[in-house]
N, C-alpha and C. Protein backbone atom coordinates (compact mmCIF):
# COMPACT_ATOMS: atom_id res chain seq x y z
N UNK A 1 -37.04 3.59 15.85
CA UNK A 1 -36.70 4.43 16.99
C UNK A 1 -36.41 3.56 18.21
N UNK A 2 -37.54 2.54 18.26
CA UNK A 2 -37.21 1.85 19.65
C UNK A 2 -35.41 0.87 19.30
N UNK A 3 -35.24 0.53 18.24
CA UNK A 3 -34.06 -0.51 17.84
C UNK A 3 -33.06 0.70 18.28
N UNK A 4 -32.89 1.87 17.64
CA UNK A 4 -31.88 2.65 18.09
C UNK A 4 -31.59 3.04 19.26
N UNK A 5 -32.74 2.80 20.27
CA UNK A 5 -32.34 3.25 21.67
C UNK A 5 -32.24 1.99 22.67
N UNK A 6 -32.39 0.87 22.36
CA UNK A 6 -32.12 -0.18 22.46
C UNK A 6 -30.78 -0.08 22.05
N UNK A 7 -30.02 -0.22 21.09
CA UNK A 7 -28.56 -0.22 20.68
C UNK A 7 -27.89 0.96 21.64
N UNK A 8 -28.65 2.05 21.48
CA UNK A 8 -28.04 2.79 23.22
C UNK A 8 -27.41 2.65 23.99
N UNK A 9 -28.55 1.62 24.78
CA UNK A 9 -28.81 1.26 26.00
C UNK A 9 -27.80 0.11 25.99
N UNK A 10 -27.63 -0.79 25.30
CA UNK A 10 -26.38 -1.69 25.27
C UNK A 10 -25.14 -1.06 25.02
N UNK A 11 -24.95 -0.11 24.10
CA UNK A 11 -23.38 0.50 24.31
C UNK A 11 -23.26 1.06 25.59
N UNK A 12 -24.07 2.21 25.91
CA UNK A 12 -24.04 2.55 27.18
C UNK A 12 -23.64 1.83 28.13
N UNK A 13 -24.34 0.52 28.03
CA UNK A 13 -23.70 -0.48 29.64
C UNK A 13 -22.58 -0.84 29.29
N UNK A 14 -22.22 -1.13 28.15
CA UNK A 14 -21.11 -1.81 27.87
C UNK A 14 -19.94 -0.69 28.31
N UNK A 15 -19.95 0.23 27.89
CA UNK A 15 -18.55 1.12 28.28
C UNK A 15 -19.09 1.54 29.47
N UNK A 16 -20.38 1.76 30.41
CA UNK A 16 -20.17 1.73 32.13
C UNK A 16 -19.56 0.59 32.25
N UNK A 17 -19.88 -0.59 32.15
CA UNK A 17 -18.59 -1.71 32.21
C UNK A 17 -17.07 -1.73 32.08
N UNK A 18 -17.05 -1.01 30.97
CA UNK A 18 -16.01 -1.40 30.56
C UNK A 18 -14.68 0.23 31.89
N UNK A 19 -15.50 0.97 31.80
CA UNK A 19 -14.90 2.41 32.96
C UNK A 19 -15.01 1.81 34.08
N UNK A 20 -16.14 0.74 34.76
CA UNK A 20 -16.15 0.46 35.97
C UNK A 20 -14.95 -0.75 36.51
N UNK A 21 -14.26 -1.41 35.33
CA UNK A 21 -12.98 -2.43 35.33
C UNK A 21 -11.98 -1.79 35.55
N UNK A 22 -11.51 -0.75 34.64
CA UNK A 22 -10.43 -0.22 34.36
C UNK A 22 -10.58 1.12 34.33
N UNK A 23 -9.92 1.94 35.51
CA UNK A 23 -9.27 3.48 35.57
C UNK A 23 -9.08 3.91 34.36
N UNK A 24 -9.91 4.67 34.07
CA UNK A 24 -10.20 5.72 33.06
C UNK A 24 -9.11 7.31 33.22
N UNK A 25 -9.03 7.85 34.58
CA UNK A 25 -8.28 9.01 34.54
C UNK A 25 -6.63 8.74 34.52
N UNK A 26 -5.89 9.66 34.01
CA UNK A 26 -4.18 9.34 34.03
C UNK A 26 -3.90 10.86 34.38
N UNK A 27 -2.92 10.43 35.28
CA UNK A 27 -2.19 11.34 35.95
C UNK A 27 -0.75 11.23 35.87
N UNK A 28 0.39 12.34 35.32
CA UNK A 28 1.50 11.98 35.35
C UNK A 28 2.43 13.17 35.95
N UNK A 29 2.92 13.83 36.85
CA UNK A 29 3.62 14.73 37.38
C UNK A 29 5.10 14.12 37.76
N UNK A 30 5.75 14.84 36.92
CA UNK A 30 7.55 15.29 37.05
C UNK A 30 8.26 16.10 37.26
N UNK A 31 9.12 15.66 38.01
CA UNK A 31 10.41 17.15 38.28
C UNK A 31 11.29 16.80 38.24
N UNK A 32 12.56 17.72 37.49
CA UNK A 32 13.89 17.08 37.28
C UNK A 32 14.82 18.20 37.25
N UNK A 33 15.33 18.16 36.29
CA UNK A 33 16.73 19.43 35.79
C UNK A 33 16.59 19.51 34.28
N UNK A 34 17.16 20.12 33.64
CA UNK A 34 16.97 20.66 32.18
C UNK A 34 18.23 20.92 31.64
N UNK A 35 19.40 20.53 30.96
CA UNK A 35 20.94 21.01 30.81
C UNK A 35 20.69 21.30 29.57
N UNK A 36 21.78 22.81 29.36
CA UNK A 36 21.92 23.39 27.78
C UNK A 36 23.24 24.12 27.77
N UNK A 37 23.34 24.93 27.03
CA UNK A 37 24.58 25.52 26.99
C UNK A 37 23.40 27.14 26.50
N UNK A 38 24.17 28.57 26.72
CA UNK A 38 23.67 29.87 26.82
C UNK A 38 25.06 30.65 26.44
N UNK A 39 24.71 31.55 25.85
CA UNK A 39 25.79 32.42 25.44
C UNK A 39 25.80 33.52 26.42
N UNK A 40 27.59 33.63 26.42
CA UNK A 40 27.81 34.68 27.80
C UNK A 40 28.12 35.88 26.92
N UNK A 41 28.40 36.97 27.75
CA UNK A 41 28.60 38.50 27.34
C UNK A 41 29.63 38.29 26.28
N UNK A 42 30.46 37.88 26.26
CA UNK A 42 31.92 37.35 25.59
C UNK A 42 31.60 35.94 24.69
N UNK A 43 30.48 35.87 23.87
CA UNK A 43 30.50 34.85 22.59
C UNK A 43 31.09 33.80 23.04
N UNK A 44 30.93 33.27 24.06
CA UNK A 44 31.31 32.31 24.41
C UNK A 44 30.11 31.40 25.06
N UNK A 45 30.54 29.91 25.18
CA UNK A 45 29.15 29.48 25.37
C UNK A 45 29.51 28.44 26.72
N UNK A 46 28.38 28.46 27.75
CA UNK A 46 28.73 27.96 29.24
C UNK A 46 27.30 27.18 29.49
N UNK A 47 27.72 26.02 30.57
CA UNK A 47 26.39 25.04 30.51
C UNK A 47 25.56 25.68 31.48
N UNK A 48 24.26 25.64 31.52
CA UNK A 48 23.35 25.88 32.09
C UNK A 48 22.33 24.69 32.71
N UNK A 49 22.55 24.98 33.91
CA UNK A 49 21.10 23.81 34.01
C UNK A 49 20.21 24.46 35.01
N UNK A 50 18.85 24.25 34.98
CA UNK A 50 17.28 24.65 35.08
C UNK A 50 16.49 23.56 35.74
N UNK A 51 15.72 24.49 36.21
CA UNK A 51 14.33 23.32 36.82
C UNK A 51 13.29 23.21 36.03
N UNK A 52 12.51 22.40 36.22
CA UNK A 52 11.53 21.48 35.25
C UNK A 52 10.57 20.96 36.20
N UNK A 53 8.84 21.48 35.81
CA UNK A 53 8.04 20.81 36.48
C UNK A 53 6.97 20.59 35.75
N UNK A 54 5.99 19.44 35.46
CA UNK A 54 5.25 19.14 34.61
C UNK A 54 4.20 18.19 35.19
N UNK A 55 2.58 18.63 34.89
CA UNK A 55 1.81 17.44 34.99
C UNK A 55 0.86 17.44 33.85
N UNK A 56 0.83 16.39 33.93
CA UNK A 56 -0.06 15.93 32.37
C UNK A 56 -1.53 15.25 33.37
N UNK A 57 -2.54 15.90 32.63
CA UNK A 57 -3.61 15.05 33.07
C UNK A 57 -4.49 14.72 31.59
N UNK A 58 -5.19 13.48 31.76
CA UNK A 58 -6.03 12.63 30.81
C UNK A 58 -6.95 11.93 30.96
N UNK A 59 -6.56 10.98 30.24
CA UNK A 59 -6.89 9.31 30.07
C UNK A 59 -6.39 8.24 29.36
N UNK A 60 -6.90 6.66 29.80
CA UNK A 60 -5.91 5.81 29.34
C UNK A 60 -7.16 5.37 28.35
N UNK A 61 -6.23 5.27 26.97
CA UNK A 61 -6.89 4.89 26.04
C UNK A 61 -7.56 3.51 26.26
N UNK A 62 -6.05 2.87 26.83
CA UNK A 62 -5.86 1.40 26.84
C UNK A 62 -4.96 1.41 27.97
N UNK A 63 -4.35 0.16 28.37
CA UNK A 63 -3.03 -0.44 29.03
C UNK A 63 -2.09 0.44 28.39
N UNK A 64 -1.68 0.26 26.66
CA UNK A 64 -0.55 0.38 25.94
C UNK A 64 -0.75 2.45 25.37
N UNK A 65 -1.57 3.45 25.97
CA UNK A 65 -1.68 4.15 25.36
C UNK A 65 -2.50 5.78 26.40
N UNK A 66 -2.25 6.27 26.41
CA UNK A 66 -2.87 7.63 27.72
C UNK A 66 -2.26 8.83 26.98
N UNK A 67 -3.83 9.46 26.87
CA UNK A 67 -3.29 11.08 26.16
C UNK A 67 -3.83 12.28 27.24
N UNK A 68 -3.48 13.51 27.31
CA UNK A 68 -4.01 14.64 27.99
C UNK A 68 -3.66 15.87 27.62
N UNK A 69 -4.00 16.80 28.75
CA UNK A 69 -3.09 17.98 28.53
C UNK A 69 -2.38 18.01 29.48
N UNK A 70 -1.33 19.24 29.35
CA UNK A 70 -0.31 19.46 30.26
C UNK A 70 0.04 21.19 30.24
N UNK A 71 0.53 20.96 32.03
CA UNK A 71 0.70 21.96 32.13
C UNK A 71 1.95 22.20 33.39
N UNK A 72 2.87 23.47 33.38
CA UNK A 72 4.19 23.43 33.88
C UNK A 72 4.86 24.32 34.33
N UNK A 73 6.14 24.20 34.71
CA UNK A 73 7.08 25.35 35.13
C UNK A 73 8.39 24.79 34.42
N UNK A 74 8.48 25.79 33.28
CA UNK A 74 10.06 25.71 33.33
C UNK A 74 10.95 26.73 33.21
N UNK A 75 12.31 27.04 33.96
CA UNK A 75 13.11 28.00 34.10
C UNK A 75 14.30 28.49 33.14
N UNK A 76 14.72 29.09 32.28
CA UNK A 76 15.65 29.56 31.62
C UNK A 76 16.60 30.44 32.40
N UNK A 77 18.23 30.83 32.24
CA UNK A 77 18.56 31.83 32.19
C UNK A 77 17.71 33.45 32.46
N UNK A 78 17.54 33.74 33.24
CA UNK A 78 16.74 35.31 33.23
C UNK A 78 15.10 35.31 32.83
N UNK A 79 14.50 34.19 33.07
CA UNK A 79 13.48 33.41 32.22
C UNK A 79 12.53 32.10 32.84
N UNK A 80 11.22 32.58 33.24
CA UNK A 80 10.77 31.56 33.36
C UNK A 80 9.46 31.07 32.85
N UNK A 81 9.23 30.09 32.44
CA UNK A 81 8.10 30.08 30.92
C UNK A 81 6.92 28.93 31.80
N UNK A 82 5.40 29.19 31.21
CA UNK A 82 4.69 28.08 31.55
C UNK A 82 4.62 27.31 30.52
N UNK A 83 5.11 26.26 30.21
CA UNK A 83 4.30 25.44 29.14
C UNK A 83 2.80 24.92 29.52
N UNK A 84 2.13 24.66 28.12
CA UNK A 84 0.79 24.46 27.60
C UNK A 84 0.39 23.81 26.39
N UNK A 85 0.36 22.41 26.53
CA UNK A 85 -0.16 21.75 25.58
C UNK A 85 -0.81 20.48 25.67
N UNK A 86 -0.61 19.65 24.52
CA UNK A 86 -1.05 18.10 24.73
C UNK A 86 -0.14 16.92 25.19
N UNK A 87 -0.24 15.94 25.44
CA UNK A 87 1.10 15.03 26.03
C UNK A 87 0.56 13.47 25.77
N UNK A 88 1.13 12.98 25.34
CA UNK A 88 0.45 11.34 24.77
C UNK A 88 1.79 10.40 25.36
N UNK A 89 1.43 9.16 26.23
CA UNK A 89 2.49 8.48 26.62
C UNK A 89 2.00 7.06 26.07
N UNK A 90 2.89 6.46 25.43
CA UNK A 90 2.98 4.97 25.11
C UNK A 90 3.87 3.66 25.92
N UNK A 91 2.87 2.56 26.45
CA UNK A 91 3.73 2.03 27.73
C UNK A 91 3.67 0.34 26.67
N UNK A 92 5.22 -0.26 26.74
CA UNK A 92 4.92 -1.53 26.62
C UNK A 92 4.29 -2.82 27.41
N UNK A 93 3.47 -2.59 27.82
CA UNK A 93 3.23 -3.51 28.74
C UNK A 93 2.82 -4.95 29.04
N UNK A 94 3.72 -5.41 29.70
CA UNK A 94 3.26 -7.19 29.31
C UNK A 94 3.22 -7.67 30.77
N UNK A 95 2.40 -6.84 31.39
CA UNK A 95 2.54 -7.20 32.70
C UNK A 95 3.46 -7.65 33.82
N UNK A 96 4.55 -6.55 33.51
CA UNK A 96 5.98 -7.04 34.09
C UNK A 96 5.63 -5.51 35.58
N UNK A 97 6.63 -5.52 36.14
CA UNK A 97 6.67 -4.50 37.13
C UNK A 97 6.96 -3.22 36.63
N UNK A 98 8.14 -3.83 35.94
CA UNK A 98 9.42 -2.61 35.07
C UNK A 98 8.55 -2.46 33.44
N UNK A 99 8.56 -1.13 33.40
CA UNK A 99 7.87 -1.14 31.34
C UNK A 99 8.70 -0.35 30.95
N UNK A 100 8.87 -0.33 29.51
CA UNK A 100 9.41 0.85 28.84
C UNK A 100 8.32 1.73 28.54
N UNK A 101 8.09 3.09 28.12
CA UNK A 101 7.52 4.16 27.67
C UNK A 101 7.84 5.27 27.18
N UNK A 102 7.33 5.51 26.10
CA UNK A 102 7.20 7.20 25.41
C UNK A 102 6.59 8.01 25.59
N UNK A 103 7.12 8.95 25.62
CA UNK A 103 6.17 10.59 25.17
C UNK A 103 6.66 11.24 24.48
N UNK A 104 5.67 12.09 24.23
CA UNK A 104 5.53 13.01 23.02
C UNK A 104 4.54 14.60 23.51
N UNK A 105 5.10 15.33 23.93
CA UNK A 105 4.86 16.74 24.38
C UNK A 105 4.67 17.77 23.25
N UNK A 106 3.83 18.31 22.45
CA UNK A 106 3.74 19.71 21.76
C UNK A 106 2.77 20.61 22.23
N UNK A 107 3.28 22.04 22.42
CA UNK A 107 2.60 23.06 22.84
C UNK A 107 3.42 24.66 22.61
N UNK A 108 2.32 25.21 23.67
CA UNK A 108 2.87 26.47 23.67
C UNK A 108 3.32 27.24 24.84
N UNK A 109 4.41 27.86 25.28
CA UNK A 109 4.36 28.21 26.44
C UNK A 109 4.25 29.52 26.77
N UNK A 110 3.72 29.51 27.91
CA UNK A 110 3.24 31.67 28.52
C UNK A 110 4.43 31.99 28.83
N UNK A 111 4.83 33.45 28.90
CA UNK A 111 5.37 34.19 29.81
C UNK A 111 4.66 34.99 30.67
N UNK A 112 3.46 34.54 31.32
CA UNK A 112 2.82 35.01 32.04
C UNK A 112 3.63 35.51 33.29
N UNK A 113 4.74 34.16 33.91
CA UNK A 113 5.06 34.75 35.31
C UNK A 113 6.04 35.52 35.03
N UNK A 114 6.39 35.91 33.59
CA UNK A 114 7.54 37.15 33.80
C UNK A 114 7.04 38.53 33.62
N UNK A 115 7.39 39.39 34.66
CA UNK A 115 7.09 40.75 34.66
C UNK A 115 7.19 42.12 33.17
N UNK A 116 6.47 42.73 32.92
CA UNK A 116 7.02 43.97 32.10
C UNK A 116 7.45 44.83 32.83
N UNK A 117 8.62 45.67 31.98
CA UNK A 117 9.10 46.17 32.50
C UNK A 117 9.24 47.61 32.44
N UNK A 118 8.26 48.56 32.54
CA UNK A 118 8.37 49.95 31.90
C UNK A 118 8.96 50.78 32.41
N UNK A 119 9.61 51.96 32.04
CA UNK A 119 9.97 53.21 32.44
C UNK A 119 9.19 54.40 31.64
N UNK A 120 9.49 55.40 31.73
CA UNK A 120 9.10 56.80 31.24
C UNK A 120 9.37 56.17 29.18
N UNK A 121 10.72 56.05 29.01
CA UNK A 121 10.49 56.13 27.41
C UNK A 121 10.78 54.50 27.34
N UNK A 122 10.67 53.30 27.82
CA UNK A 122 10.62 52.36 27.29
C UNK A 122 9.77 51.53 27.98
N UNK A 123 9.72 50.19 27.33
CA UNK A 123 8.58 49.00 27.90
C UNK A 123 9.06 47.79 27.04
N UNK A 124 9.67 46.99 28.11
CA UNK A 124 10.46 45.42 27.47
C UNK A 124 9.83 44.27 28.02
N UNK A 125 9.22 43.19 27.46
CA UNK A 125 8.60 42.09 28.29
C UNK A 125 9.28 40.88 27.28
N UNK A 126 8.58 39.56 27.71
CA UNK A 126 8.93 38.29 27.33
C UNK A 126 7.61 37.81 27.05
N UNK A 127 7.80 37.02 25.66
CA UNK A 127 6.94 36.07 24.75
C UNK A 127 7.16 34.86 24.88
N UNK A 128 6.42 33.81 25.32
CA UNK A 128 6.47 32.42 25.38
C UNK A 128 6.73 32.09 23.76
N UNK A 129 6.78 30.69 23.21
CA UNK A 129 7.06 30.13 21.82
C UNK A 129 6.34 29.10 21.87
N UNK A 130 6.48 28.14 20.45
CA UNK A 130 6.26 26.93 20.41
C UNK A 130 7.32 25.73 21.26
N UNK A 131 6.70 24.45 21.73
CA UNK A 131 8.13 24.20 22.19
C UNK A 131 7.54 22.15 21.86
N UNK A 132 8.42 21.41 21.86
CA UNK A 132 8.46 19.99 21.12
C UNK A 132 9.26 19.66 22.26
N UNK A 133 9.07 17.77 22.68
CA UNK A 133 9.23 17.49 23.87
C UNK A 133 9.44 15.87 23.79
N UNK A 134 9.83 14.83 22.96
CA UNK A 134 9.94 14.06 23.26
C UNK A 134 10.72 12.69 24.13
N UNK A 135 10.13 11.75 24.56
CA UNK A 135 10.86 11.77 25.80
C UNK A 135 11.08 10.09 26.05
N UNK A 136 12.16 9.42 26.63
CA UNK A 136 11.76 7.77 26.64
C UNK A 136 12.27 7.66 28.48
N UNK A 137 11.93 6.29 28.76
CA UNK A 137 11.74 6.31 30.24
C UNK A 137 11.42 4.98 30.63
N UNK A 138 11.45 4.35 32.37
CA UNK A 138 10.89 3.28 32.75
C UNK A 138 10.03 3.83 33.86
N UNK A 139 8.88 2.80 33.80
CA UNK A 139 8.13 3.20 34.37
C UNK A 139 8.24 1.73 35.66
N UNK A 140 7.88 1.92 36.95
CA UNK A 140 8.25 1.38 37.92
C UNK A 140 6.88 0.86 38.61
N UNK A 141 5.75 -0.44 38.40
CA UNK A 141 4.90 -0.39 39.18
C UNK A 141 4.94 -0.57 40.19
N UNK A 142 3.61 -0.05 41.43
CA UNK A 142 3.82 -0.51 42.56
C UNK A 142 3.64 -1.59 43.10
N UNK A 143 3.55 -2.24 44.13
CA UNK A 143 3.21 -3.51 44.80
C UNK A 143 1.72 -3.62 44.46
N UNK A 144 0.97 -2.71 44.42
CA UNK A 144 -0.39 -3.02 45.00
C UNK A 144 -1.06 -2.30 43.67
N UNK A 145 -0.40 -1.90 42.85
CA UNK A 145 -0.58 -1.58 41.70
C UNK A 145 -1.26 -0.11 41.23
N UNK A 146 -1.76 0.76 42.78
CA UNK A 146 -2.43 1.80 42.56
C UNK A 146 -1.74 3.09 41.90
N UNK A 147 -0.53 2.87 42.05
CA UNK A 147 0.54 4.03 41.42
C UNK A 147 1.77 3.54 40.50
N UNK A 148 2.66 4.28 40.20
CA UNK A 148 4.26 4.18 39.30
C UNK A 148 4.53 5.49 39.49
N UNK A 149 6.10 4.70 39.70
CA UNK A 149 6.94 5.76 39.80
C UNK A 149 7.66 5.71 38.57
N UNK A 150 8.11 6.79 37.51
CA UNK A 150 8.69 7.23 36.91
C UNK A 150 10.32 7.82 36.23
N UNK A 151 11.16 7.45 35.59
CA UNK A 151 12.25 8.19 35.42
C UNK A 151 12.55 7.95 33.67
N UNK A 152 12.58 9.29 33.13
CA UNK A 152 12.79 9.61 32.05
C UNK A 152 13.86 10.48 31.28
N UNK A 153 14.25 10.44 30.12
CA UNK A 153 15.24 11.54 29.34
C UNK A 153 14.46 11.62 28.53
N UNK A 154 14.64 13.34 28.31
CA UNK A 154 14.33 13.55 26.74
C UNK A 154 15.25 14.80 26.27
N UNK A 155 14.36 15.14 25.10
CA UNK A 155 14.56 16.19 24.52
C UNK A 155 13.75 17.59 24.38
N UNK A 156 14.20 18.91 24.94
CA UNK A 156 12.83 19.85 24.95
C UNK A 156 13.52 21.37 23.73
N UNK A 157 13.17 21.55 23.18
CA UNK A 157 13.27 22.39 21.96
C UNK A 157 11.88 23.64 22.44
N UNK A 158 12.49 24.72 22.76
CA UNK A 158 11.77 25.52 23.50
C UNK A 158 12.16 27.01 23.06
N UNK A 159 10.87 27.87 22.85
CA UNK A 159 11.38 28.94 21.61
C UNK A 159 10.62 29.78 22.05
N UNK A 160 11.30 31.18 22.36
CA UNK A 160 11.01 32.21 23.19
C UNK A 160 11.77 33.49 22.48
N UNK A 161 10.98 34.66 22.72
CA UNK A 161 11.53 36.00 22.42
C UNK A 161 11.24 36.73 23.16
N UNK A 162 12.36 38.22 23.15
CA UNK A 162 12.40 39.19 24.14
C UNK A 162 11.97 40.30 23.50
N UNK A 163 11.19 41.36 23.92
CA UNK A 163 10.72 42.58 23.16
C UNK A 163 11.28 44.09 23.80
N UNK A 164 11.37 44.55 23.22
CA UNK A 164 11.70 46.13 23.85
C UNK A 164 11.14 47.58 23.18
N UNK A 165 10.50 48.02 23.33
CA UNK A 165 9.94 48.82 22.74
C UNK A 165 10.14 50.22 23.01
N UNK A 166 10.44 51.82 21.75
CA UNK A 166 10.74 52.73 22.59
C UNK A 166 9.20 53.34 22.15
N UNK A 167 8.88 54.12 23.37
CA UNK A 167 7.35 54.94 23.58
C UNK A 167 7.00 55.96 22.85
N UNK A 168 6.31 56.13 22.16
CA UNK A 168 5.83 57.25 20.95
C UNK A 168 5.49 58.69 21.92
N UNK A 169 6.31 59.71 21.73
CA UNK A 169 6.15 61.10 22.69
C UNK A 169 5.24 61.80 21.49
N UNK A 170 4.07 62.32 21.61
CA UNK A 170 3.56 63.09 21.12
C UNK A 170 2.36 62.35 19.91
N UNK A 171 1.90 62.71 19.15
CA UNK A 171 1.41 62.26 18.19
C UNK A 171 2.44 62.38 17.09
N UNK A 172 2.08 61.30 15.95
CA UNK A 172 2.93 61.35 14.85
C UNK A 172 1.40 60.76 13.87
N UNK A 173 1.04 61.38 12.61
CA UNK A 173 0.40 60.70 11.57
C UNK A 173 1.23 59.89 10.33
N UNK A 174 2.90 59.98 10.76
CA UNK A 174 3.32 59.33 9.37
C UNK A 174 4.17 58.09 10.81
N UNK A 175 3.59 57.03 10.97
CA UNK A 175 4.15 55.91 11.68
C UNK A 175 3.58 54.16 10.82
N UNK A 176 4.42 53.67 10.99
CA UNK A 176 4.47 52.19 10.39
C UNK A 176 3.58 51.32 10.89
N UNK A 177 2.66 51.14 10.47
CA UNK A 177 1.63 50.21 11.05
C UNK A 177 1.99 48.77 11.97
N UNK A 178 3.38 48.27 11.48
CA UNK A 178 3.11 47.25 11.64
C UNK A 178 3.92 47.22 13.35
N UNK A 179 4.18 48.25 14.01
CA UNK A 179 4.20 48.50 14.73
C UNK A 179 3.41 48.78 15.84
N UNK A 180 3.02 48.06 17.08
CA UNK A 180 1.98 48.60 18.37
C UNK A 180 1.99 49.81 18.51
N UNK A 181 0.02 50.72 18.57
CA UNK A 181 0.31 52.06 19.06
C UNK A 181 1.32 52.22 20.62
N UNK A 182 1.35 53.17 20.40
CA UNK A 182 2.31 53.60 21.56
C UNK A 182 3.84 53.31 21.41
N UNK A 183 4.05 53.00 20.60
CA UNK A 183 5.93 52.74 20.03
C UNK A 183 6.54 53.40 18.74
N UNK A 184 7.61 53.58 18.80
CA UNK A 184 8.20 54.23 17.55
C UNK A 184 8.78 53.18 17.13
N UNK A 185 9.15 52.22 18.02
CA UNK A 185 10.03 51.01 17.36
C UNK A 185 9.78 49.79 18.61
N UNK A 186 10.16 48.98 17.93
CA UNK A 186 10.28 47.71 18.37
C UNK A 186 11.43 47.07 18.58
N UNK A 187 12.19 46.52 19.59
CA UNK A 187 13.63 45.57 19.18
C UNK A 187 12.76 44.20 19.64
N UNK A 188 13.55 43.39 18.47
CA UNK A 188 13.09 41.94 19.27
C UNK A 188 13.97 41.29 19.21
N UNK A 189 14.41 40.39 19.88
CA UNK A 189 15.50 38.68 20.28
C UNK A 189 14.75 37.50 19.68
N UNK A 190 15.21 36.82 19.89
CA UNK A 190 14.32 35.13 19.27
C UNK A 190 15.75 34.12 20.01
N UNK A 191 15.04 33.45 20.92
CA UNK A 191 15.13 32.64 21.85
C UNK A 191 14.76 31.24 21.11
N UNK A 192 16.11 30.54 21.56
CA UNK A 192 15.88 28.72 21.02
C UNK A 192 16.30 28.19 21.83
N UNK A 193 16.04 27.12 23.25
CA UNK A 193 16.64 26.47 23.94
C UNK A 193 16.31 24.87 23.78
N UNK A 194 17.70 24.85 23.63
CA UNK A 194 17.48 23.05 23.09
C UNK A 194 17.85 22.22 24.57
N UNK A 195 17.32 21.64 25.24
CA UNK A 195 17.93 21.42 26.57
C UNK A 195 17.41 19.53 26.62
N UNK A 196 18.39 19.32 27.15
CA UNK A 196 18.26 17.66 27.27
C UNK A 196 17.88 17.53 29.46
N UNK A 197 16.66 17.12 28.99
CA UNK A 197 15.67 17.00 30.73
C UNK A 197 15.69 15.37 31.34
N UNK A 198 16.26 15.30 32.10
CA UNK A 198 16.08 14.49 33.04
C UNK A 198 15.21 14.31 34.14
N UNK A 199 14.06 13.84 34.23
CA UNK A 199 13.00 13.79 35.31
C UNK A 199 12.67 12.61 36.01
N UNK A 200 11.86 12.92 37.43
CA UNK A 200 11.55 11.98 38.19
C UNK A 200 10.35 12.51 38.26
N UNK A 201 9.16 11.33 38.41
CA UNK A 201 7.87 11.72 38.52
C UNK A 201 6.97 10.25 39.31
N UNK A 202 5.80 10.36 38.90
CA UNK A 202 5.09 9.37 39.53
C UNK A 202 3.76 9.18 39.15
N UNK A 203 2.94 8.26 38.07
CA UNK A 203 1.90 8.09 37.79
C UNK A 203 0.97 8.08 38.32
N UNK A 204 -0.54 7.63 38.34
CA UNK A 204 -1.45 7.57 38.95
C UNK A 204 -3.01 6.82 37.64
């Protein structure tokens, strides 16, 4: 008993040591633009570009390695979604000013800030999706080393649906389960936005 808390007591100091050298928290917040193409009334297809806002908070594994979660604003066409997930960035670092770095973004995003929309016989809202995010970039240190500034491209694959529902008048005992009470039917959309993001941000 005493050997095991002895071995404790030495890991313990050792990683207060090792947190009291080296910044343990990571901070990464970006904002940029988002370009895609959207289909118009007429099957035809026109570019779109969107805002993009994102911060990832964590920790640094290492120098070469910082994972967290994240959380965001991004805007679609008629559409604006929170993303919600994990975010892992990989930095080469050889102690230069300028580094290269990756990320890697998977989650899920809300449609929390979009409204429903009811009337007397209907009720239409928006479903967030899964959405994939990877991303490459230089990272810019500062003079004094307490911050970086940031600029990245990636790729965001972002998957969303629209619902519409018409309102059940009366009781019915012969209705389809797999349907929400209160509807006779359901319409749904399925939303895929593949958008190539350009951001500026700034570490910590």
């Amino acid at each position: 008993m005493k050997k095991s808390l002895h071995l404790f007591l030495v890991l313990f100091s050792l990683i207060g040591k090792t947190y009291s050298q080296e910044k343990t928290f990571f901070n990464q917040t970006d904002f940029g633009t988002s370009f895609g193409q959207v289909k118009t009334l007429f099957e035809e297809y026109t570019t779109r570009v969107n805002f993009s806002f994102q911060t990832l908070n964590g920790v640094r594994i290492n120098k070469y390695h910082a994972t967290g979660f994240l959380v965001g604003v991004d805007t679609y066409p008629n559409l604006t979604l929170m993303p919600l997930g994990l975010g892992w960035r990989g930095f080469m670092d050889k102690g230069k000013r300028h580094t290269l770095f990756a990320g890697m973004d998977l989650g899920a995003a809300s449609a929390m800030l979009e409204k429903r929309v009811e009337t007397e016989w209907t009720e239409s809202w928006y479903e967030g999706g899964l959405f994939l995010n990877p991303s490459i970039g230089i990272r810019r240190q500062s003079k004094k080393g307490k911050h970086a500034s940031v600029l990245s491209i990636g790729y965001k694959r972002q998957e969303a649906n629209f619902y519409e529902g018409s309102k059940e008048i009366g009781f019915s005992s012969f209705r389809d389960a797999s349907i929400p009470p209160g509807f006779n039917s359901i319409r749904r959309e399925e939303y895929i936005f593949n958008s190539l993001a350009l951001k500026w941000g700034l570490i910590f």
